[in-house]
PDB file of N, CA and C in Angstrom:
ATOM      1  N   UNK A   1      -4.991  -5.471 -11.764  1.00  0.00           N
ATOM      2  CA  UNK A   1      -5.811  -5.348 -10.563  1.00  0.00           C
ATOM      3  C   UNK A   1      -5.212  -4.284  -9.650  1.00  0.00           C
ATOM      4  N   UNK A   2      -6.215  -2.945  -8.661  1.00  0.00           N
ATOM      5  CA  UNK A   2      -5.687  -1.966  -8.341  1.00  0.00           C
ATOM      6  C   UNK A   2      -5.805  -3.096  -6.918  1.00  0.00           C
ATOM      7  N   UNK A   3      -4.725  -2.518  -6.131  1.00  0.00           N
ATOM      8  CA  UNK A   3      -4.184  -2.786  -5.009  1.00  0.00           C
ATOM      9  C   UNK A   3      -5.243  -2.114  -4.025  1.00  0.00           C
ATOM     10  N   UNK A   4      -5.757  -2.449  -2.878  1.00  0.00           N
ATOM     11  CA  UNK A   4      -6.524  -1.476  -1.575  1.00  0.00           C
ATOM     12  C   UNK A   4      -5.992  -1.368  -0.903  1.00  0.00           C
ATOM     13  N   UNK A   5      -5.564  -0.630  -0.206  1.00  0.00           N
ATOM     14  CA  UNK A   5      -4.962  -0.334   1.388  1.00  0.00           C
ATOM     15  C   UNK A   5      -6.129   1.676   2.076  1.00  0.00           C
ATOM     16  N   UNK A   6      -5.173   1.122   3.648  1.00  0.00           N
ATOM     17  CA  UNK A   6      -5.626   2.327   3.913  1.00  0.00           C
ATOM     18  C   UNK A   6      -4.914   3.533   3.764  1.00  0.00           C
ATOM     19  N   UNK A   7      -5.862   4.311   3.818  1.00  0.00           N
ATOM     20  CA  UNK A   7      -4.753   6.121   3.556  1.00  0.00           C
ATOM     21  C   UNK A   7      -5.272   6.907   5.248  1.00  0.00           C
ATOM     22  N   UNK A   8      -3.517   7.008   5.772  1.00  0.00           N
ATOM     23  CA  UNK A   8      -3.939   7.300   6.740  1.00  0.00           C
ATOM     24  C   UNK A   8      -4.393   9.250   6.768  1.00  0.00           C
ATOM     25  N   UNK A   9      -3.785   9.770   5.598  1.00  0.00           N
ATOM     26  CA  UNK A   9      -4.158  11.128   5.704  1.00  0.00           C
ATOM     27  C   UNK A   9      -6.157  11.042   5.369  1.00  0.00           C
ATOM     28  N   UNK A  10      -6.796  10.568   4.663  1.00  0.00           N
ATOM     29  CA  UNK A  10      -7.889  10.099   4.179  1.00  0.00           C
ATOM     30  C   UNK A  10      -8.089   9.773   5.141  1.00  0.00           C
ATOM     31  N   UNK A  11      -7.844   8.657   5.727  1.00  0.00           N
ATOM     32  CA  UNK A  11      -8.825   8.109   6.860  1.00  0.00           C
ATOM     33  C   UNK A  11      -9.801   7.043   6.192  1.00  0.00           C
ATOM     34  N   UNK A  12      -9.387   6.663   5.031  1.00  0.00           N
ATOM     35  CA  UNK A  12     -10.290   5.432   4.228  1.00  0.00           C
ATOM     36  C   UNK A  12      -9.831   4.700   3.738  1.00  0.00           C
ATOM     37  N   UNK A  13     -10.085   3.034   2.702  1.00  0.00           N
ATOM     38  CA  UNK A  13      -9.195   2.253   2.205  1.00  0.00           C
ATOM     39  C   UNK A  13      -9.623   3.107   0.648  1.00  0.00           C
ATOM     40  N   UNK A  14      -8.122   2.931   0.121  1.00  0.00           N
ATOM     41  CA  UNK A  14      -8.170   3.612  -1.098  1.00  0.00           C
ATOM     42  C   UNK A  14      -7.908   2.659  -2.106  1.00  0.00           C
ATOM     43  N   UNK A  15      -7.731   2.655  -3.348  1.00  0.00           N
ATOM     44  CA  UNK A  15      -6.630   2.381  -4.493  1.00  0.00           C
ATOM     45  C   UNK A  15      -5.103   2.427  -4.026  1.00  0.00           C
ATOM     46  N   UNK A  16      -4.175   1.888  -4.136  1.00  0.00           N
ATOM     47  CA  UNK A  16      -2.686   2.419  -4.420  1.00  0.00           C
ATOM     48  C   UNK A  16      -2.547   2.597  -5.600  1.00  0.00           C
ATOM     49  N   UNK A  17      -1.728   3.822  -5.992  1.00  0.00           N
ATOM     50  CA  UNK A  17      -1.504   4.308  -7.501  1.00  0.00           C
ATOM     51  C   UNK A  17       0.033   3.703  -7.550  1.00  0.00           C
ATOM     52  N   UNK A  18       0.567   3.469  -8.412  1.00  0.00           N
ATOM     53  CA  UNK A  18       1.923   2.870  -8.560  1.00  0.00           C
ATOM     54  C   UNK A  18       2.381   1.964  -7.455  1.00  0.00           C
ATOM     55  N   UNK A  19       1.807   1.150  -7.473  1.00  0.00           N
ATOM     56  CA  UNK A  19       1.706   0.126  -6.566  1.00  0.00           C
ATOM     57  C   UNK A  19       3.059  -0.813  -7.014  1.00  0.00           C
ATOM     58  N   UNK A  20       4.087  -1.114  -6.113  1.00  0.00           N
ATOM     59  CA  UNK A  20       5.052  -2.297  -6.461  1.00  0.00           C
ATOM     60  C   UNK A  20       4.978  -2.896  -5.030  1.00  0.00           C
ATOM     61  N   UNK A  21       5.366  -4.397  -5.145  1.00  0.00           N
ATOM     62  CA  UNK A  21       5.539  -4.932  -4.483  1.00  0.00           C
ATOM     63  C   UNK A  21       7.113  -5.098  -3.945  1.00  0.00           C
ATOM     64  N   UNK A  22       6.987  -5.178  -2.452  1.00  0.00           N
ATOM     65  CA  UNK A  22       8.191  -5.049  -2.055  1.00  0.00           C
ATOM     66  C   UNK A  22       8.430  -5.561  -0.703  1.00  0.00           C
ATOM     67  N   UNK A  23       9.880  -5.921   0.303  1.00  0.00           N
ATOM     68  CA  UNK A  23      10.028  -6.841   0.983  1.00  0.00           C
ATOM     69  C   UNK A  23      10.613  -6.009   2.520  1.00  0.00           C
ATOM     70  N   UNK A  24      10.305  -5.881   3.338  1.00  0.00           N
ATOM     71  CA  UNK A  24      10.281  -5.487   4.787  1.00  0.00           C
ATOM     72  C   UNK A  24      11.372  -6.079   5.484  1.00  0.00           C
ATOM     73  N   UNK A  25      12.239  -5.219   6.327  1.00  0.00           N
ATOM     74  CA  UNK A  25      13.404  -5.396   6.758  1.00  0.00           C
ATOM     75  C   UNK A  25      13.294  -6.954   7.187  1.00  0.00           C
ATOM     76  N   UNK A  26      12.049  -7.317   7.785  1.00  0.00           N
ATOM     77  CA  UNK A  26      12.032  -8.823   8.772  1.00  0.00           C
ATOM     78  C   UNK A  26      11.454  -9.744   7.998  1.00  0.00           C
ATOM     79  N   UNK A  27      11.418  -9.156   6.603  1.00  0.00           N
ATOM     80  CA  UNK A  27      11.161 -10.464   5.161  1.00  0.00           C
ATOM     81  C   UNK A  27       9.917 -10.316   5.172  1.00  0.00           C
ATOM     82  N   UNK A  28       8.993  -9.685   5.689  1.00  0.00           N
ATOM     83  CA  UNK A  28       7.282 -10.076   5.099  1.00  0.00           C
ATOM     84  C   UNK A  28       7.227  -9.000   3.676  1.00  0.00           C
ATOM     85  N   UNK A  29       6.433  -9.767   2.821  1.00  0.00           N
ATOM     86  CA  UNK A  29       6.241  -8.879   1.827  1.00  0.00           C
ATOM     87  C   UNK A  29       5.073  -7.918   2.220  1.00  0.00           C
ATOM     88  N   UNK A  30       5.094  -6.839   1.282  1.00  0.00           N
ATOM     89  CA  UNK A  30       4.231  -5.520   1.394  1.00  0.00           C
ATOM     90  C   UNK A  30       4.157  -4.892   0.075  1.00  0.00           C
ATOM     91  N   UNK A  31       3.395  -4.314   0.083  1.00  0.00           N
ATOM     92  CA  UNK A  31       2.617  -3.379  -1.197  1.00  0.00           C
ATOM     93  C   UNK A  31       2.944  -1.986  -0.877  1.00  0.00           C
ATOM     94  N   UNK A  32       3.790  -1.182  -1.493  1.00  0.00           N
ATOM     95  CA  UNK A  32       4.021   0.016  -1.640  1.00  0.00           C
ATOM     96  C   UNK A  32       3.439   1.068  -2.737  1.00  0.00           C
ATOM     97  N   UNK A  33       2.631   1.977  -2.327  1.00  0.00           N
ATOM     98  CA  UNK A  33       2.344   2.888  -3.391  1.00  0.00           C
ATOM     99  C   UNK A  33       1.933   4.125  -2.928  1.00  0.00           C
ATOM    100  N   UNK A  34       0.819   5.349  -3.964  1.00  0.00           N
ATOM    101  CA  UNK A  34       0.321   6.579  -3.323  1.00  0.00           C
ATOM    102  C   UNK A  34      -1.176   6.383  -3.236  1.00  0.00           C
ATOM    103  N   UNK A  35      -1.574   7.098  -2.484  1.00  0.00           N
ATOM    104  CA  UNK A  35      -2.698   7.092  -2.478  1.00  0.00           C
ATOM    105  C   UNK A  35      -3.619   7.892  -3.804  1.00  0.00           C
ATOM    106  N   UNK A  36      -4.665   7.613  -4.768  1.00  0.00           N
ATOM    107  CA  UNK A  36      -4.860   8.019  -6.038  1.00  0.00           C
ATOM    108  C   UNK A  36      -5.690   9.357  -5.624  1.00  0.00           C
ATOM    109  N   UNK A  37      -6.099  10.003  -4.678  1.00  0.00           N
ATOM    110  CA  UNK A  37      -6.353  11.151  -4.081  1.00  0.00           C
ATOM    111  C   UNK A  37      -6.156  12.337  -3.231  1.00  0.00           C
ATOM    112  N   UNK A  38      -4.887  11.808  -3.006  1.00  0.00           N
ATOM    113  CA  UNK A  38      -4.168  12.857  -1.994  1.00  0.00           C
ATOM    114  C   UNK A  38      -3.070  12.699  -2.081  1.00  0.00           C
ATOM    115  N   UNK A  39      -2.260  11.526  -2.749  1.00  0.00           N
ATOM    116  CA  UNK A  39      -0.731  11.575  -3.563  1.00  0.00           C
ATOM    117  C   UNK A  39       0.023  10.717  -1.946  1.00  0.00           C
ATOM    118  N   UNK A  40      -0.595  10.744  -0.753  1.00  0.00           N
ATOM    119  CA  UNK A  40      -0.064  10.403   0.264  1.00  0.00           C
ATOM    120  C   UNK A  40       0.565   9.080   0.114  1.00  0.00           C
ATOM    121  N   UNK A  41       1.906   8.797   0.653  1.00  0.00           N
ATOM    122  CA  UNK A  41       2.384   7.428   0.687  1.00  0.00           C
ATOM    123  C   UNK A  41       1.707   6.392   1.237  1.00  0.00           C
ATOM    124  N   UNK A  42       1.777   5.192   1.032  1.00  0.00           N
ATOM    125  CA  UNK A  42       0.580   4.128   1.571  1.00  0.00           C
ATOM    126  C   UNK A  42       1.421   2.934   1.806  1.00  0.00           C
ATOM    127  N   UNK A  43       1.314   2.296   2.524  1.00  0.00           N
ATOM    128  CA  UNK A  43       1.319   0.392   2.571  1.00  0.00           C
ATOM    129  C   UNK A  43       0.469  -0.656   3.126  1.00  0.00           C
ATOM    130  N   UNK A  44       0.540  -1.587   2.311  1.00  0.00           N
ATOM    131  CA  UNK A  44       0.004  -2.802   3.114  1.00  0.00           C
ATOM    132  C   UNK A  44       0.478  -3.808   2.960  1.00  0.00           C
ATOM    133  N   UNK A  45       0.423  -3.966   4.482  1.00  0.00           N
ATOM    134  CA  UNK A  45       1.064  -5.787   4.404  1.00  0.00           C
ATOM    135  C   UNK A  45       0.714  -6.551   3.805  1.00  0.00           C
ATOM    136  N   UNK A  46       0.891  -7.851   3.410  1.00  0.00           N
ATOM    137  CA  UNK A  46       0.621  -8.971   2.701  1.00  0.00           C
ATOM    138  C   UNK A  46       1.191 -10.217   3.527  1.00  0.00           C
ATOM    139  N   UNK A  47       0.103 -10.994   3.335  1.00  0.00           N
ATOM    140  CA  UNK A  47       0.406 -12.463   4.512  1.00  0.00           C
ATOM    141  C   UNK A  47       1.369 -13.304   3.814  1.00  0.00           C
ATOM    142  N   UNK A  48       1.806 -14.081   4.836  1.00  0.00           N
ATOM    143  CA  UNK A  48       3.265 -14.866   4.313  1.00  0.00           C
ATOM    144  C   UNK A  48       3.010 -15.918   3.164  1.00  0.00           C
ATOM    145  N   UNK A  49       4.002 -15.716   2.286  1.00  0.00           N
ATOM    146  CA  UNK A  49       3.691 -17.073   1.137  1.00  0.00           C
ATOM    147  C   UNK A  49       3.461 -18.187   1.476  1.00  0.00           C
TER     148      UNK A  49
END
């Protein structure tokens, strides 16, 4: 399943391309990846377990 977030160079919610999941200095998890059209870095939060 492709991941959505927004792309702020885009200005739209995209795909994340290489999407891993990963954990934020203050412990919330987040979704790290590029955007599949402009290569731009992306994240989105994810609500608490």
């Amino acid at each position: 399943m492709a991941e959505i977030g927004y792309c702020v160079k885009c200005k739209a919610k995209r795909e994340m391309k290489d999407a891993t999941k990963v954990t934020m200095k203050n412990g919330r998890p987040a979704m790290k990846g590029k955007c599949t059209v402009c290569g731009t870095g992306m994240y989105k939060i994810l609500p608490k377990a």
